[in-house]
N, C-alpha and C. Protein backbone atom coordinates (compact mmCIF):
# COMPACT_ATOMS: atom_id res chain seq x y z
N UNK A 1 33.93 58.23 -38.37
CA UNK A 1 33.56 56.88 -38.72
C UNK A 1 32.48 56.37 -37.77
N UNK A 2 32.64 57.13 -36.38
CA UNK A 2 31.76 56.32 -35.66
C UNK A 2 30.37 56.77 -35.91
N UNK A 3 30.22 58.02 -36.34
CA UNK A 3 29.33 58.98 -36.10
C UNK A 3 28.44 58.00 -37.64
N UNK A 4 28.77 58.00 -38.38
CA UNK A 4 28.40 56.89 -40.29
C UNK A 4 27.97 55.64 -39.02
N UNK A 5 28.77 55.33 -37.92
CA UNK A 5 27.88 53.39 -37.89
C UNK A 5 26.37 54.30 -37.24
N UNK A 6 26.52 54.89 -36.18
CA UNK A 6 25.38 55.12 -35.89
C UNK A 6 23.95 55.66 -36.83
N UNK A 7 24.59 56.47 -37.60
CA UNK A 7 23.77 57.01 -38.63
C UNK A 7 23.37 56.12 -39.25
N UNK A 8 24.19 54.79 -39.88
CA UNK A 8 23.45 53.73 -40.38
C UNK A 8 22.69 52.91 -39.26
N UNK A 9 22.92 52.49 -38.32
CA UNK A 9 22.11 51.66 -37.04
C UNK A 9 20.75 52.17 -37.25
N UNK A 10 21.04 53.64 -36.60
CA UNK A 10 19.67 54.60 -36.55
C UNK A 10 18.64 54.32 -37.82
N UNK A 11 19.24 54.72 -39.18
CA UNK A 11 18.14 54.41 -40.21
C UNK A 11 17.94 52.90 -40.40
N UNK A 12 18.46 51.71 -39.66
CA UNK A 12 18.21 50.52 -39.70
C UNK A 12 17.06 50.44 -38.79
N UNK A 13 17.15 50.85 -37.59
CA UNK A 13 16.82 50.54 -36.58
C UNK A 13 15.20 51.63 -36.79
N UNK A 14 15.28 52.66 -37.59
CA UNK A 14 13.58 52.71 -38.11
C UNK A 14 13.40 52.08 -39.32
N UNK A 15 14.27 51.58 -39.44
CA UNK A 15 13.37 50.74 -40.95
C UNK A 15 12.90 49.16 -40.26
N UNK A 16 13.10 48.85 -39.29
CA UNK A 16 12.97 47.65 -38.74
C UNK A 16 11.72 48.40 -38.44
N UNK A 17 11.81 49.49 -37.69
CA UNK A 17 10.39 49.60 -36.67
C UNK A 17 9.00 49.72 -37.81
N UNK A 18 9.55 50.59 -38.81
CA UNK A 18 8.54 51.00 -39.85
C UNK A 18 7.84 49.95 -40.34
N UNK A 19 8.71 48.40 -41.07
CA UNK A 19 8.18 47.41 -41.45
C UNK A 19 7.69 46.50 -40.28
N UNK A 20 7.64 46.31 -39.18
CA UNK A 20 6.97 45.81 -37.77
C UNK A 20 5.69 46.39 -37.84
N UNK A 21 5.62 48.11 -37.80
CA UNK A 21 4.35 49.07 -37.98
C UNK A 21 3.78 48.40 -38.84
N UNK A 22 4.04 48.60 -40.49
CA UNK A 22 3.25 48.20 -41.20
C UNK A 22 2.60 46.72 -41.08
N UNK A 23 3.54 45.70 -40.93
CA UNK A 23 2.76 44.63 -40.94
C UNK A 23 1.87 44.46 -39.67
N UNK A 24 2.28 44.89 -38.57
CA UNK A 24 0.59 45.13 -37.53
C UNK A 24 -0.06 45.43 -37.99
N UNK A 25 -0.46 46.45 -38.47
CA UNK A 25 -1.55 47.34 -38.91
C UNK A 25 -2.06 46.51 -40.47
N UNK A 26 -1.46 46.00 -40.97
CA UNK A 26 -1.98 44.80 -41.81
C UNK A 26 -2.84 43.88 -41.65
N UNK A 27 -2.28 43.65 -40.52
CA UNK A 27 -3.04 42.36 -39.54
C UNK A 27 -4.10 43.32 -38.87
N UNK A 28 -4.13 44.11 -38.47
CA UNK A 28 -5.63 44.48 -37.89
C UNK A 28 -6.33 45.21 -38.69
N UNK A 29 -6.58 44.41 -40.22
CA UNK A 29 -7.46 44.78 -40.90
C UNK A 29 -7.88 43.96 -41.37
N UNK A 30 -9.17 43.30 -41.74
CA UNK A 30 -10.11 42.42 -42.14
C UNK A 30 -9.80 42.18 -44.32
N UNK A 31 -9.72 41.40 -44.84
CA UNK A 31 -9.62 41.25 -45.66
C UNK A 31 -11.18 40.99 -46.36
N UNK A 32 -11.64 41.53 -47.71
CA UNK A 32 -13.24 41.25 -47.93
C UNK A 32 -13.48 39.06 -48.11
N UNK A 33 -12.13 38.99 -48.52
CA UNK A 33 -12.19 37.19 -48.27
C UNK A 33 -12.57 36.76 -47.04
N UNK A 34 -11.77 37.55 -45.83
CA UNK A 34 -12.55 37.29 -44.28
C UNK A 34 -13.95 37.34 -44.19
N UNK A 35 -14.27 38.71 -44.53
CA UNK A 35 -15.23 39.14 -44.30
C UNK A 35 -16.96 38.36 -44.56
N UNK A 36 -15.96 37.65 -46.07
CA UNK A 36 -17.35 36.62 -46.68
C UNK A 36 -17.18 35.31 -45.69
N UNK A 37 -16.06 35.06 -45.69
CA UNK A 37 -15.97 33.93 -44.59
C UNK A 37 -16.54 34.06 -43.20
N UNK A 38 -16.45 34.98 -42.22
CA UNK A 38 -17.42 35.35 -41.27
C UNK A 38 -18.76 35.60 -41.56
N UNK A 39 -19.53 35.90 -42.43
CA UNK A 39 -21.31 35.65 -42.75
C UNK A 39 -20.70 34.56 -43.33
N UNK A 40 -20.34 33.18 -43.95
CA UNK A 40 -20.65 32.02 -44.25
C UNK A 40 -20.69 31.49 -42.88
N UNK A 41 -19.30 31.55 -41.78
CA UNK A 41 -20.00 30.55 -41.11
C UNK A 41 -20.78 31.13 -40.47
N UNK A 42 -21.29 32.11 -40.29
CA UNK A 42 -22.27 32.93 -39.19
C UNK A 42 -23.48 32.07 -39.86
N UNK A 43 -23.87 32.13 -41.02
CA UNK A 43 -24.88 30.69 -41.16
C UNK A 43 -24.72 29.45 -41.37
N UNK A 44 -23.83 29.11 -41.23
CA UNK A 44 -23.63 27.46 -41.07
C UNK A 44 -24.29 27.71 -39.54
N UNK A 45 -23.30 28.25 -38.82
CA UNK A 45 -23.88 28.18 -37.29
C UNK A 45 -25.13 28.03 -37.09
N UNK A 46 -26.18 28.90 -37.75
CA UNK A 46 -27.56 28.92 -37.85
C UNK A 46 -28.26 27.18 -37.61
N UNK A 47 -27.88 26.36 -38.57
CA UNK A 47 -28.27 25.25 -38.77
C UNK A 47 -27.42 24.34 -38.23
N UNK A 48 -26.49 24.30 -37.81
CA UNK A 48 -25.11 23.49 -37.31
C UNK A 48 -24.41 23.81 -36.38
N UNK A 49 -25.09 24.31 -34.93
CA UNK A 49 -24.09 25.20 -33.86
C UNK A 49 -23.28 23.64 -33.19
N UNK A 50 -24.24 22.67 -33.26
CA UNK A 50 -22.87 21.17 -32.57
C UNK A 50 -22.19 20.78 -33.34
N UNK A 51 -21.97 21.46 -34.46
CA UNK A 51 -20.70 20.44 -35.59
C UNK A 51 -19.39 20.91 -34.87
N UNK A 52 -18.43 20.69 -34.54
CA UNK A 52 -16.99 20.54 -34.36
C UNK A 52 -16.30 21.42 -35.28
N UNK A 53 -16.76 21.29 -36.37
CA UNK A 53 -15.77 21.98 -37.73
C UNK A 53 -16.49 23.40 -37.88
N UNK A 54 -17.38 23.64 -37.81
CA UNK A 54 -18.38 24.74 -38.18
C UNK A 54 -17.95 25.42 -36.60
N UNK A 55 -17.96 24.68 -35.49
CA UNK A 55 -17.72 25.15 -34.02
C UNK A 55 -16.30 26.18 -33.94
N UNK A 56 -15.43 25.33 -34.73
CA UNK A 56 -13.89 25.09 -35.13
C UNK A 56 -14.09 26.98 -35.75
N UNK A 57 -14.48 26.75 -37.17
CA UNK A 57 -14.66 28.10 -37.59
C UNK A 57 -15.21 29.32 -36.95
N UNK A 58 -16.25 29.17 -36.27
CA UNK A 58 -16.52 29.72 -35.94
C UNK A 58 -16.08 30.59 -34.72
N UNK A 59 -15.19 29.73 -34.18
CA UNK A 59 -14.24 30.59 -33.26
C UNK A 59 -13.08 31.27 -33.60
N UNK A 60 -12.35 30.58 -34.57
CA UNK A 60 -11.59 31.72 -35.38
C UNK A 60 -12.22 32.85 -35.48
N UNK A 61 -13.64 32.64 -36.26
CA UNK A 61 -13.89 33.68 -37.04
C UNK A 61 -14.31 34.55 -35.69
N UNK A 62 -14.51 34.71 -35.20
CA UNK A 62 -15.10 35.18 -33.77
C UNK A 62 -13.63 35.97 -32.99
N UNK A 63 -12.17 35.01 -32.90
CA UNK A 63 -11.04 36.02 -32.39
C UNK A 63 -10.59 36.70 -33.57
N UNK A 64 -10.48 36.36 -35.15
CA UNK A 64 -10.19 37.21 -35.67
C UNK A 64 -10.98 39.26 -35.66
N UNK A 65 -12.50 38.54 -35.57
CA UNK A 65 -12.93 39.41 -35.97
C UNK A 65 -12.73 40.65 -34.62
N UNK A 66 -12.61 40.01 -33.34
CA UNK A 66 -12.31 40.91 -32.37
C UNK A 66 -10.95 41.37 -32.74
N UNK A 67 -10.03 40.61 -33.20
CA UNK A 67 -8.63 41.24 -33.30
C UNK A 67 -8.65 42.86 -34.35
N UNK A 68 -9.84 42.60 -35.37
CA UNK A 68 -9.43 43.48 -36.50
C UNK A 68 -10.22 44.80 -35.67
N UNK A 69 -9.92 45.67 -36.57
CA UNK A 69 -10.11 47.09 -36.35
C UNK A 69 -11.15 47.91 -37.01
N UNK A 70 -11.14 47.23 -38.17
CA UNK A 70 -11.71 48.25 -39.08
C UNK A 70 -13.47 47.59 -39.47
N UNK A 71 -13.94 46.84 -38.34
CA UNK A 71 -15.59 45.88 -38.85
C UNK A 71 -15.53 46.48 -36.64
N UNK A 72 -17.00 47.47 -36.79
CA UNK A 72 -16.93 47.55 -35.59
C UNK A 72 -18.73 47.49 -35.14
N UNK A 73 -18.93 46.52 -34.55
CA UNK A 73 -20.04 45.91 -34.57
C UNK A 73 -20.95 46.63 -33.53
N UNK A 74 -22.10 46.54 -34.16
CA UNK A 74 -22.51 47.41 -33.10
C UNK A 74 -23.90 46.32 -32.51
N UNK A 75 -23.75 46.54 -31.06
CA UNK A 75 -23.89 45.28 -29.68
C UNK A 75 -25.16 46.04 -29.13
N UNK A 76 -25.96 45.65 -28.69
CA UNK A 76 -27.17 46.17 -27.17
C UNK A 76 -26.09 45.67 -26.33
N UNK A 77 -25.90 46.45 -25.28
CA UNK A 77 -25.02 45.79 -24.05
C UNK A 77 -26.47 44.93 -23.29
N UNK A 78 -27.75 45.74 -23.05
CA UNK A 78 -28.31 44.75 -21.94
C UNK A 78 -28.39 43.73 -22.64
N UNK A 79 -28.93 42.98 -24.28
CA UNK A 79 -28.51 41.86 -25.06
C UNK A 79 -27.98 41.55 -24.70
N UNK A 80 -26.20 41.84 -25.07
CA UNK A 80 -25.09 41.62 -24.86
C UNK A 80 -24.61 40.67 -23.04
N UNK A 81 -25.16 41.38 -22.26
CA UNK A 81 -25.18 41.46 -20.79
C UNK A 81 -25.89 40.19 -20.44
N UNK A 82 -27.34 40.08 -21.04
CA UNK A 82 -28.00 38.72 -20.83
C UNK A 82 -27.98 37.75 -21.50
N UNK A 83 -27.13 37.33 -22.33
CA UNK A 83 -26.31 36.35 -23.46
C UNK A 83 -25.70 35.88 -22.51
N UNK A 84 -24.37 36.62 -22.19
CA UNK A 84 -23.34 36.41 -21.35
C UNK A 84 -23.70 35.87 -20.10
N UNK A 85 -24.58 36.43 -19.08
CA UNK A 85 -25.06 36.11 -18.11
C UNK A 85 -26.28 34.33 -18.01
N UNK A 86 -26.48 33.74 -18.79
CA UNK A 86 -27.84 32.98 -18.82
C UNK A 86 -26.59 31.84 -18.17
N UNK A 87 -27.26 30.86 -17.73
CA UNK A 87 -27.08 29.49 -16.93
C UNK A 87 -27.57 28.38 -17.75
N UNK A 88 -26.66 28.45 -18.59
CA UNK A 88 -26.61 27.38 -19.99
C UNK A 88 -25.96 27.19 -20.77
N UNK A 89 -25.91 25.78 -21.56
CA UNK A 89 -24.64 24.83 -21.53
C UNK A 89 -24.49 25.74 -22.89
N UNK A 90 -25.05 26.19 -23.60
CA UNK A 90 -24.19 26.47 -25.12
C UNK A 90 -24.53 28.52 -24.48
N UNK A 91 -24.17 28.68 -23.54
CA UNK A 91 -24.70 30.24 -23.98
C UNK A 91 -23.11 31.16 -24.17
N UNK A 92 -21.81 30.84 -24.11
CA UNK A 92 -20.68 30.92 -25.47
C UNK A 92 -21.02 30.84 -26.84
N UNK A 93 -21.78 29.98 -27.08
CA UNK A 93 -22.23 29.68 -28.21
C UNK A 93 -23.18 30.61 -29.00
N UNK A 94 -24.38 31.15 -27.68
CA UNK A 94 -25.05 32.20 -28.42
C UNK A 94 -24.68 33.49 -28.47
N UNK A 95 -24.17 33.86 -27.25
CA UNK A 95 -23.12 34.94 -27.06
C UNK A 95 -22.47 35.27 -28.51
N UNK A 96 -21.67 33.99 -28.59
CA UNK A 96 -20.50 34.51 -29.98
C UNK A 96 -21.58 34.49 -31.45
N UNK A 97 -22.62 33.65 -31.62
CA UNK A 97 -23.62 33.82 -32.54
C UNK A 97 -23.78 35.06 -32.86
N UNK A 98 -24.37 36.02 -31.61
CA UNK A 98 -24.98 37.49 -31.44
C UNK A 98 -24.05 38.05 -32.11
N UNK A 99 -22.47 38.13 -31.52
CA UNK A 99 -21.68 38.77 -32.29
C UNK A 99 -21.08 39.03 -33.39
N UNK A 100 -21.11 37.76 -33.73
CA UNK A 100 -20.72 37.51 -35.20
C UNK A 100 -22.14 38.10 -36.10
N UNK A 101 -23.28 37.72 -35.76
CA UNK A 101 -24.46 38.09 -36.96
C UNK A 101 -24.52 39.21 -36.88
N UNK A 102 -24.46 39.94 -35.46
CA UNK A 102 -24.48 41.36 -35.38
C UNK A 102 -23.07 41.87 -37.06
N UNK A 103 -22.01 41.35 -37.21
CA UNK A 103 -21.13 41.82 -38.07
C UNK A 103 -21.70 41.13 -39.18
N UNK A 104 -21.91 39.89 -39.47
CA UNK A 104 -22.85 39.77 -40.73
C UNK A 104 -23.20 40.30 -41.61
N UNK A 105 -24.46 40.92 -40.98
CA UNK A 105 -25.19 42.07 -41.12
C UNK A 105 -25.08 43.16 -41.58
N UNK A 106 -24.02 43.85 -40.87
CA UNK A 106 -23.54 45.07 -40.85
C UNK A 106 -22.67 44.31 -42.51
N UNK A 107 -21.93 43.42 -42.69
CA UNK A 107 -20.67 42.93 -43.96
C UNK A 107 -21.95 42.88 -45.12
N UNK A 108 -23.06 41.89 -44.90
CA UNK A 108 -24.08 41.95 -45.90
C UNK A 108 -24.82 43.08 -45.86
N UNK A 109 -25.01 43.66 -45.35
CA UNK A 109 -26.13 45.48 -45.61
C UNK A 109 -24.93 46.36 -44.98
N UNK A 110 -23.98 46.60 -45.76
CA UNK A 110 -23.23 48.35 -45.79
C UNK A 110 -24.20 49.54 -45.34
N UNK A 111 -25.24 49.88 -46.13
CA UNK A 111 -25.92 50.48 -46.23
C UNK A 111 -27.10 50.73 -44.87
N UNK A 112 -26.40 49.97 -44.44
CA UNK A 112 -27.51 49.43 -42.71
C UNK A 112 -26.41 49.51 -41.89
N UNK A 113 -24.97 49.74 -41.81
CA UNK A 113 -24.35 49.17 -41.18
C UNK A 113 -24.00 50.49 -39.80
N UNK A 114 -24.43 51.67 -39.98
CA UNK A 114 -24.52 52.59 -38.74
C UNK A 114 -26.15 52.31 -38.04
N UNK A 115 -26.78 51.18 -38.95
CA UNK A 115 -28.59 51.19 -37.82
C UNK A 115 -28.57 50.08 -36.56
N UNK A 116 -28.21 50.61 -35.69
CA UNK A 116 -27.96 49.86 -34.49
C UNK A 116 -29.21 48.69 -34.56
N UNK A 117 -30.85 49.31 -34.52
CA UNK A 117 -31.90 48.48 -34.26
C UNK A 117 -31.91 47.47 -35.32
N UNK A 118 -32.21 47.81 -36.34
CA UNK A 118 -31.69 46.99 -37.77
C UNK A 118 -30.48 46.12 -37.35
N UNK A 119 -29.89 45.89 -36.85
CA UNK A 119 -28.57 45.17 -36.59
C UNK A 119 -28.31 44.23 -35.80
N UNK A 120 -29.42 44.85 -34.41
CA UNK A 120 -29.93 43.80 -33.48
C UNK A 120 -30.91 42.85 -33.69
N UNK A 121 -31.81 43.37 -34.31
CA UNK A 121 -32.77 42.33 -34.95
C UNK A 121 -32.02 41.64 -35.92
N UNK A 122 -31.49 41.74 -36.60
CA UNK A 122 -30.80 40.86 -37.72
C UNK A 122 -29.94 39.81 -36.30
N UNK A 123 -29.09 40.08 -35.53
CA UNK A 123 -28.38 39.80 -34.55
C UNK A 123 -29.25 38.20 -34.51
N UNK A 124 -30.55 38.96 -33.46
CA UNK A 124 -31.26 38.09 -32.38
C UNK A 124 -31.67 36.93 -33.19
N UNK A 125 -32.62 37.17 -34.39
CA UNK A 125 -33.31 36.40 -35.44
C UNK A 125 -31.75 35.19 -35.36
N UNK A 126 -30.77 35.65 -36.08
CA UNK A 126 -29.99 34.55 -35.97
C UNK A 126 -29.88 33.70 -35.02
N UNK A 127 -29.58 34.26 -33.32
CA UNK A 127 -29.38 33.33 -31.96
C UNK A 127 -30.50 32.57 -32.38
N UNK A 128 -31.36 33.50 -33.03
CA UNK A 128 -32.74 32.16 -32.32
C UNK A 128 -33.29 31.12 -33.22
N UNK A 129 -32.23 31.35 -34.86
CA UNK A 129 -32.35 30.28 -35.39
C UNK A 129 -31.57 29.22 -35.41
N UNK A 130 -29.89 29.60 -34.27
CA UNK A 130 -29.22 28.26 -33.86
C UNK A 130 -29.84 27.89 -32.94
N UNK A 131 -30.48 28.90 -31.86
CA UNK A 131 -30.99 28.11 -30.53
C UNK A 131 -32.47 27.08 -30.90
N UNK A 132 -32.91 27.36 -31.98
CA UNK A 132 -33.78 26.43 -32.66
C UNK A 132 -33.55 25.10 -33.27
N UNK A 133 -31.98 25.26 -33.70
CA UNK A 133 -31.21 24.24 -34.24
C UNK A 133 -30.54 22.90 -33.06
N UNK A 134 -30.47 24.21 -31.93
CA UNK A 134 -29.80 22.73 -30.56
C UNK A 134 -31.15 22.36 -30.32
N UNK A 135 -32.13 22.89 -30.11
CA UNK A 135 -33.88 22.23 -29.66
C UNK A 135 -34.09 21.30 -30.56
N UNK A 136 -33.76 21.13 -31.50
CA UNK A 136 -34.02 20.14 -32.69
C UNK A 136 -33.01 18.82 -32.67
N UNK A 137 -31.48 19.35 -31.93
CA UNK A 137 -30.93 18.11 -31.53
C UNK A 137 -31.00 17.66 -30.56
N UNK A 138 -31.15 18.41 -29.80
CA UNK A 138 -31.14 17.89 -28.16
C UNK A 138 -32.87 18.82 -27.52
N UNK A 139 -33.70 18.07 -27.63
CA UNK A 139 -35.33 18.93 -27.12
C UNK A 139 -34.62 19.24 -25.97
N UNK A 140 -34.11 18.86 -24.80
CA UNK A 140 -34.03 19.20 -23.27
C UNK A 140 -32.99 20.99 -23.23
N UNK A 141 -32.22 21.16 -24.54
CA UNK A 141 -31.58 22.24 -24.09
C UNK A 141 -32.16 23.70 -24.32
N UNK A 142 -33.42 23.99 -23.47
CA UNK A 142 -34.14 24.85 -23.69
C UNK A 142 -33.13 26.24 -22.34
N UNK A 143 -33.88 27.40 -22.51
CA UNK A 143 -33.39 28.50 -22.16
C UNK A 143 -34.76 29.40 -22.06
N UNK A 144 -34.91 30.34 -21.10
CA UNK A 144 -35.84 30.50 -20.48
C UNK A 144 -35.29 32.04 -21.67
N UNK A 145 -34.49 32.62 -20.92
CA UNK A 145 -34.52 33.52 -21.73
C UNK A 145 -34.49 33.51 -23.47
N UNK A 146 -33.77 32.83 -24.28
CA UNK A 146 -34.59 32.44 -25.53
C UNK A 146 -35.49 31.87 -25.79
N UNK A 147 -36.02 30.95 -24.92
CA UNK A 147 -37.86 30.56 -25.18
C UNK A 147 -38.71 31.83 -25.12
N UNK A 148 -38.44 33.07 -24.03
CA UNK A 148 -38.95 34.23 -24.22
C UNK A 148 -39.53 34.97 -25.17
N UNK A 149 -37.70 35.15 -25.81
CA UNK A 149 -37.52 36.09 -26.97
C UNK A 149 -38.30 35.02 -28.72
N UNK A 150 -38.16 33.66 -28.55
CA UNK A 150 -38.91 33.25 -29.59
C UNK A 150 -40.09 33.33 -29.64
N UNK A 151 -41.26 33.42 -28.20
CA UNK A 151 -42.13 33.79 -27.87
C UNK A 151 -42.99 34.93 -28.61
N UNK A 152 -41.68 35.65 -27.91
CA UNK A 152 -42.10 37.68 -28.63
C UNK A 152 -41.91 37.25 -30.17
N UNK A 153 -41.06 36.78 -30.65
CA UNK A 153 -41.23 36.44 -32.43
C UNK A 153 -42.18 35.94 -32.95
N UNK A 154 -42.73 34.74 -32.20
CA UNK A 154 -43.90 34.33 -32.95
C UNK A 154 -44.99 35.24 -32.78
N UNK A 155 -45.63 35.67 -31.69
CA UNK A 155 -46.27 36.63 -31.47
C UNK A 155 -46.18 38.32 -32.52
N UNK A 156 -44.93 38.54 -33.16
CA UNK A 156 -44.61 39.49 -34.01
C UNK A 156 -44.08 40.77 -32.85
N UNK A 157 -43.74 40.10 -31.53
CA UNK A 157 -43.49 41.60 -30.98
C UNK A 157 -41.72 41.73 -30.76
N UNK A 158 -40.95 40.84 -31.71
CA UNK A 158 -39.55 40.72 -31.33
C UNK A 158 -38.82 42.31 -31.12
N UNK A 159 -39.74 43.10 -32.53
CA UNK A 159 -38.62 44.09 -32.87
C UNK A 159 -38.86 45.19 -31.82
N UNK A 160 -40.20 45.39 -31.35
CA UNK A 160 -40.64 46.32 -30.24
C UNK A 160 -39.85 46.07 -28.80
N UNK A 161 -39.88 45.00 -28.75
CA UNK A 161 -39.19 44.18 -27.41
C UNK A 161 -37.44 45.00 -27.33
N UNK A 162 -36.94 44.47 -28.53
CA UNK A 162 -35.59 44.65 -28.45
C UNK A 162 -35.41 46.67 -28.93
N UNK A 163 -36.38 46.80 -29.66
CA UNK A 163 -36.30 48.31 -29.38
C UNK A 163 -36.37 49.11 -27.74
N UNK A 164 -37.07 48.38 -27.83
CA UNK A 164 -37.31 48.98 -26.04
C UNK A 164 -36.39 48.78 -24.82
N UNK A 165 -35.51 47.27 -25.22
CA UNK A 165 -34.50 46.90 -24.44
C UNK A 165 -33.01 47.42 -24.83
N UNK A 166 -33.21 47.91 -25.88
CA UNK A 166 -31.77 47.99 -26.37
C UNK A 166 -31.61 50.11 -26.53
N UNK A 167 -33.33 50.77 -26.83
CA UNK A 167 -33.05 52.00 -26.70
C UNK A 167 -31.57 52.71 -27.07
């Protein structure tokens, strides 16, 4: 008799673990409803990086998308490195921009989505059309390093620049 409780415990006690398994692994997968929802607000952000609600989304969409598994974005670390690093009030803001458009990108062009350079440029173009968007609300919140890189854009040398930096 005792030997039947354990035998039942035991197949309880993996059927608990099995349905725990499965629903993790549920959760660290991106749904294509997410997926459209991360490129929507990745351009709201574009035009709206001080709204609250768009801010709001956009940080969800930003820990979800680190949580999932299966959307794996591909970053320039020195980019990546000098985002993170700048001495300025929204540079969280462009930081998580980069990351999210970087996945964008990759969600809107499948077909692009192993071209690292293709990915970064799609990336940057975005930072630098929210960081165009706070210059338009606030002129004083300029950035040395994105005044740079808009520089190299107008000039037409963005994609050489970031080819060369990102190698």
């Amino acid at each position: 008799m005792r030997n039947k409780y354990l035998t039942l415990g035991s197949i309880f006690v993996v059927g608990v673990l099995f349905i725990l398994t499965a629903t993790t692994a549920a959760q660290d997968t991106s749904t294509p409803e997410e997926r459209m929802q991360w490129v929507e607000v990745t351009h709201k952000l574009e035009s709206s990086p001080l709204d609250d609600s768009v801010n709001k989304q956009g940080e969800a969409a930003f820990k979800r998308l680190s949580d999932v598994h299966d959307v794996h974005v591909l970053l320039c670390p020195a980019l990546l490195s000098e985002f993170n690093g700048m001495k300025y009030a929204y540079s969280h803001t462009i930081t998580r921009q980069y990351m999210l458009a970087s996945a964008a990108f990759q969600i809107e062009n499948p077909e692009k989505a192993a071209d690292a350079k293709a990915t970064n440029l799609a990336a940057v173009e975005s930072v630098l059309k929210t960081y165009q968007a706070f210059l338009q609300q606030k002129p004083d919140a300029n950035a040395k390093t994105l005044d740079d890189l808009l520089k190299k854009q107008s000039q037409g040398k963005l994609n050489g620049s970031l080819q060369q930096q990102c190698h």
